[in-house]
C-alpha atoms as a PDB file:
ATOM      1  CA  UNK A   1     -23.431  12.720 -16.659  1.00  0.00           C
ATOM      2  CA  UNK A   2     -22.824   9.165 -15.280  1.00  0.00           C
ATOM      3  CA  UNK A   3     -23.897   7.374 -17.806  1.00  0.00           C
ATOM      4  CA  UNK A   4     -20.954   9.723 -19.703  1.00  0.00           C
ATOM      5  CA  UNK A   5     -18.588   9.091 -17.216  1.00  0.00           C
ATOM      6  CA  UNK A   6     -19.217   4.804 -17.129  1.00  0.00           C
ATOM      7  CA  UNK A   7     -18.998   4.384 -20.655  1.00  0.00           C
ATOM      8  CA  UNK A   8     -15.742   6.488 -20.885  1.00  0.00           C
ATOM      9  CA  UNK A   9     -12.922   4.175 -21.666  1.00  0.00           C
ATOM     10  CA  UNK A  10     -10.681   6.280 -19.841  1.00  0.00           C
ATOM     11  CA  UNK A  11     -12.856   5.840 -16.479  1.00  0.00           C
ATOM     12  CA  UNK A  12     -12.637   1.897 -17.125  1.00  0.00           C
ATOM     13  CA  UNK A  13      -8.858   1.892 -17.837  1.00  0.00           C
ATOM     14  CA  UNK A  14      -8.361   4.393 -14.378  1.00  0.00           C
ATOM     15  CA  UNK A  15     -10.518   2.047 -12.684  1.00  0.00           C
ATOM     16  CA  UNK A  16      -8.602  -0.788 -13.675  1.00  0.00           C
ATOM     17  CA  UNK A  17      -5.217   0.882 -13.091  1.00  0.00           C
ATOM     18  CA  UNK A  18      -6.431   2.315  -9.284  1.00  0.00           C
ATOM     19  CA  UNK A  19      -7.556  -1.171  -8.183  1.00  0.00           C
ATOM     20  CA  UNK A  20      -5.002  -3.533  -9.495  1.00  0.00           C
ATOM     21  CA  UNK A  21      -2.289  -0.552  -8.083  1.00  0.00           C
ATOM     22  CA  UNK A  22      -4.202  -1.042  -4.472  1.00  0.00           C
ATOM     23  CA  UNK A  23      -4.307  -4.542  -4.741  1.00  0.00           C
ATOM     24  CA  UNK A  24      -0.001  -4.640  -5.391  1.00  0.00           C
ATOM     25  CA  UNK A  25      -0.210  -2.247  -2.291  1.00  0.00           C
ATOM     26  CA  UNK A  26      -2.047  -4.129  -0.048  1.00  0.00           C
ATOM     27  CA  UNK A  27      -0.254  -7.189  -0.656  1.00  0.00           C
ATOM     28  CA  UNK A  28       2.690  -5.818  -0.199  1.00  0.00           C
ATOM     29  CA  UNK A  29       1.968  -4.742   2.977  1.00  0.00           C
ATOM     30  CA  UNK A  30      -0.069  -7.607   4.170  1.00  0.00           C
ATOM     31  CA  UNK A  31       2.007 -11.005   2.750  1.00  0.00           C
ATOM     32  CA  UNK A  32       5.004  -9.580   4.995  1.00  0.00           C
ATOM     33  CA  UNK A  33       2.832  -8.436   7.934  1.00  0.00           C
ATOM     34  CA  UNK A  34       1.166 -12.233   8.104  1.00  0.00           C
ATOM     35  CA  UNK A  35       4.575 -14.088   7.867  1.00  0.00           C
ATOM     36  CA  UNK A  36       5.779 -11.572  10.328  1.00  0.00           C
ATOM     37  CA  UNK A  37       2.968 -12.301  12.733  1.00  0.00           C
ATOM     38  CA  UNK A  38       2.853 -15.938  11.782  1.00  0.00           C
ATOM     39  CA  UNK A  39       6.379 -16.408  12.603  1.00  0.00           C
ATOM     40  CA  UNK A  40       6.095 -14.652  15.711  1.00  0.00           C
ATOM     41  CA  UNK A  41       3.374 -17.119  16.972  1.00  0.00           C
ATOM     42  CA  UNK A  42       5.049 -20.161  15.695  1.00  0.00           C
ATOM     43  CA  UNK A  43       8.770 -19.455  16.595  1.00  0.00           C
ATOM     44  CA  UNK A  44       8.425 -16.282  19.062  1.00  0.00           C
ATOM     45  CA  UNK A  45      12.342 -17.518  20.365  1.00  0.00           C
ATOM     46  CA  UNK A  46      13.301 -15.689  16.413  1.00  0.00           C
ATOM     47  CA  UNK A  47      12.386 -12.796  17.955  1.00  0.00           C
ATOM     48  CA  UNK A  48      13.281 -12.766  21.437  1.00  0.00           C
ATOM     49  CA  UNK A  49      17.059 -13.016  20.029  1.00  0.00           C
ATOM     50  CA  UNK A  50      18.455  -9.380  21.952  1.00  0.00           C
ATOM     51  CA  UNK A  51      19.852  -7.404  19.198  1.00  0.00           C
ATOM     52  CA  UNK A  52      23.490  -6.514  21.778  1.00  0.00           C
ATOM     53  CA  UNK A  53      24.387  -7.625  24.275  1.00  0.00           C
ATOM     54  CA  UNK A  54      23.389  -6.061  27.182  1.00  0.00           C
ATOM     55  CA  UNK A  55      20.418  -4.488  25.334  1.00  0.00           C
ATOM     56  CA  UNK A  56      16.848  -4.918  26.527  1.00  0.00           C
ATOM     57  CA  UNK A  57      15.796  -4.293  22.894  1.00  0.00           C
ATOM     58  CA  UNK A  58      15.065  -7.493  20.919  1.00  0.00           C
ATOM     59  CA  UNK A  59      14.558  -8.396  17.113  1.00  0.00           C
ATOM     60  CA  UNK A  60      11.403  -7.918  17.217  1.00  0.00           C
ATOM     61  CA  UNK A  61      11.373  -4.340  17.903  1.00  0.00           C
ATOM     62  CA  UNK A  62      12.958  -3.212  14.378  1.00  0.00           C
ATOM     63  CA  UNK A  63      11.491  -5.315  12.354  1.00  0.00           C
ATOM     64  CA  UNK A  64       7.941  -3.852  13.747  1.00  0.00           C
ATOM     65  CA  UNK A  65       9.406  -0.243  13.389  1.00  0.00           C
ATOM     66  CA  UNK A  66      10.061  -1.165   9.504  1.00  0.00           C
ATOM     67  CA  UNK A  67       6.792  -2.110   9.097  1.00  0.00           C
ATOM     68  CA  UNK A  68       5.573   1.139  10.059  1.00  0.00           C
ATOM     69  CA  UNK A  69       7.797   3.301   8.310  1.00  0.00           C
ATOM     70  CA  UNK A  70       7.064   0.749   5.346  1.00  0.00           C
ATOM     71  CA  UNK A  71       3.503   1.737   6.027  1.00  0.00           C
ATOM     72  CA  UNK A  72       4.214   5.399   5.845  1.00  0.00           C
ATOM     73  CA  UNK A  73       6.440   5.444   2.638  1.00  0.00           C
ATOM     74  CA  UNK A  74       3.547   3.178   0.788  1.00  0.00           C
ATOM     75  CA  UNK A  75       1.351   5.677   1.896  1.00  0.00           C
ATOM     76  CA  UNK A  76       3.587   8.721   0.307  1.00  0.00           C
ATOM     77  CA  UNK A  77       3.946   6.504  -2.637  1.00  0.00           C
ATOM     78  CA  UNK A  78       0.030   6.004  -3.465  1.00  0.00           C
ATOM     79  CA  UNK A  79      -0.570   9.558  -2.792  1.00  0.00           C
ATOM     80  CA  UNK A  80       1.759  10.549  -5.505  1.00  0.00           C
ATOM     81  CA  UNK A  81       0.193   8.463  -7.852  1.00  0.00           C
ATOM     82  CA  UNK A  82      -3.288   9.403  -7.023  1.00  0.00           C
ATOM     83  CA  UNK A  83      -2.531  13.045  -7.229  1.00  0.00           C
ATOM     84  CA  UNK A  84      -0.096  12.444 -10.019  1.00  0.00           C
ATOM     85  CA  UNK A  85      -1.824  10.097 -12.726  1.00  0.00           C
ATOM     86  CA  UNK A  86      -5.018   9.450 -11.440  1.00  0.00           C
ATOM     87  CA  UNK A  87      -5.927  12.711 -10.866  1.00  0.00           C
ATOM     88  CA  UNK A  88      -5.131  13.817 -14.537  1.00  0.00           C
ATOM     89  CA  UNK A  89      -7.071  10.889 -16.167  1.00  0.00           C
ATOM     90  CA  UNK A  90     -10.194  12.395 -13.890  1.00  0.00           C
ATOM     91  CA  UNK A  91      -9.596  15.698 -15.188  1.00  0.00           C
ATOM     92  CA  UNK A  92      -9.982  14.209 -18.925  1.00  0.00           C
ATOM     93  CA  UNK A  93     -12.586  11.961 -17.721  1.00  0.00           C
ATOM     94  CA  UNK A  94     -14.620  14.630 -16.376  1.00  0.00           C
ATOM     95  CA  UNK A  95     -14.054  17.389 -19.224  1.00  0.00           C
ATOM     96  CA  UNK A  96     -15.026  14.840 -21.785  1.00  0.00           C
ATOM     97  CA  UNK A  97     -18.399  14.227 -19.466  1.00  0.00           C
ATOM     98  CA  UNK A  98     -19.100  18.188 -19.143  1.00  0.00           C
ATOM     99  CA  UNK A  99     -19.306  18.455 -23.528  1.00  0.00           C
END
């Protein structure tokens, strides 16, 4: 049944389509994350800025929060794809394997 599955053209085109989809995730998650974290070691006085004043919260603070919720909505996004089109081209995938 592996053998079936491999030399599916459907498995190589959902292979294809699930890595270079994680690969636009993960850079967009970790280019911003980098800069973010390289400009905070370089120039930490960009973030130290108060955001009011009067306010003990700085710049920083957001832009971290938005990086989380950033992670959370990526996450919702690649879940709907996964059970969305990935999971159907499986399903084919799979049928075609079981004849």
């Amino acid at each position: 049944m592996q053998a079936k599955i491999r030399s599916n053209p459907r498995f190589a085109e959902l292979v294809g389509k699930r890595t270079r989809f994680a690969i636009i995730l993960s850079l967009v998650v970790l280019v911003p994350y980098y800069t973010f974290m390289f400009f905070v070691s370089t120039q930490p006085q960009l973030f130290a800025a108060k955001i009011s004043e009067g306010s003990v919260i700085t710049i920083g603070w957001p832009i971290a929060a938005l990086f989380i919720i950033g992670g959370w909505l990526l996450t919702g996004v690649y879940v709907n794809r996964a059970n969305g089109e990935f999971d159907s081209i499986t399903e084919e995938v799979l049928k075609e394997a079981r004849k």
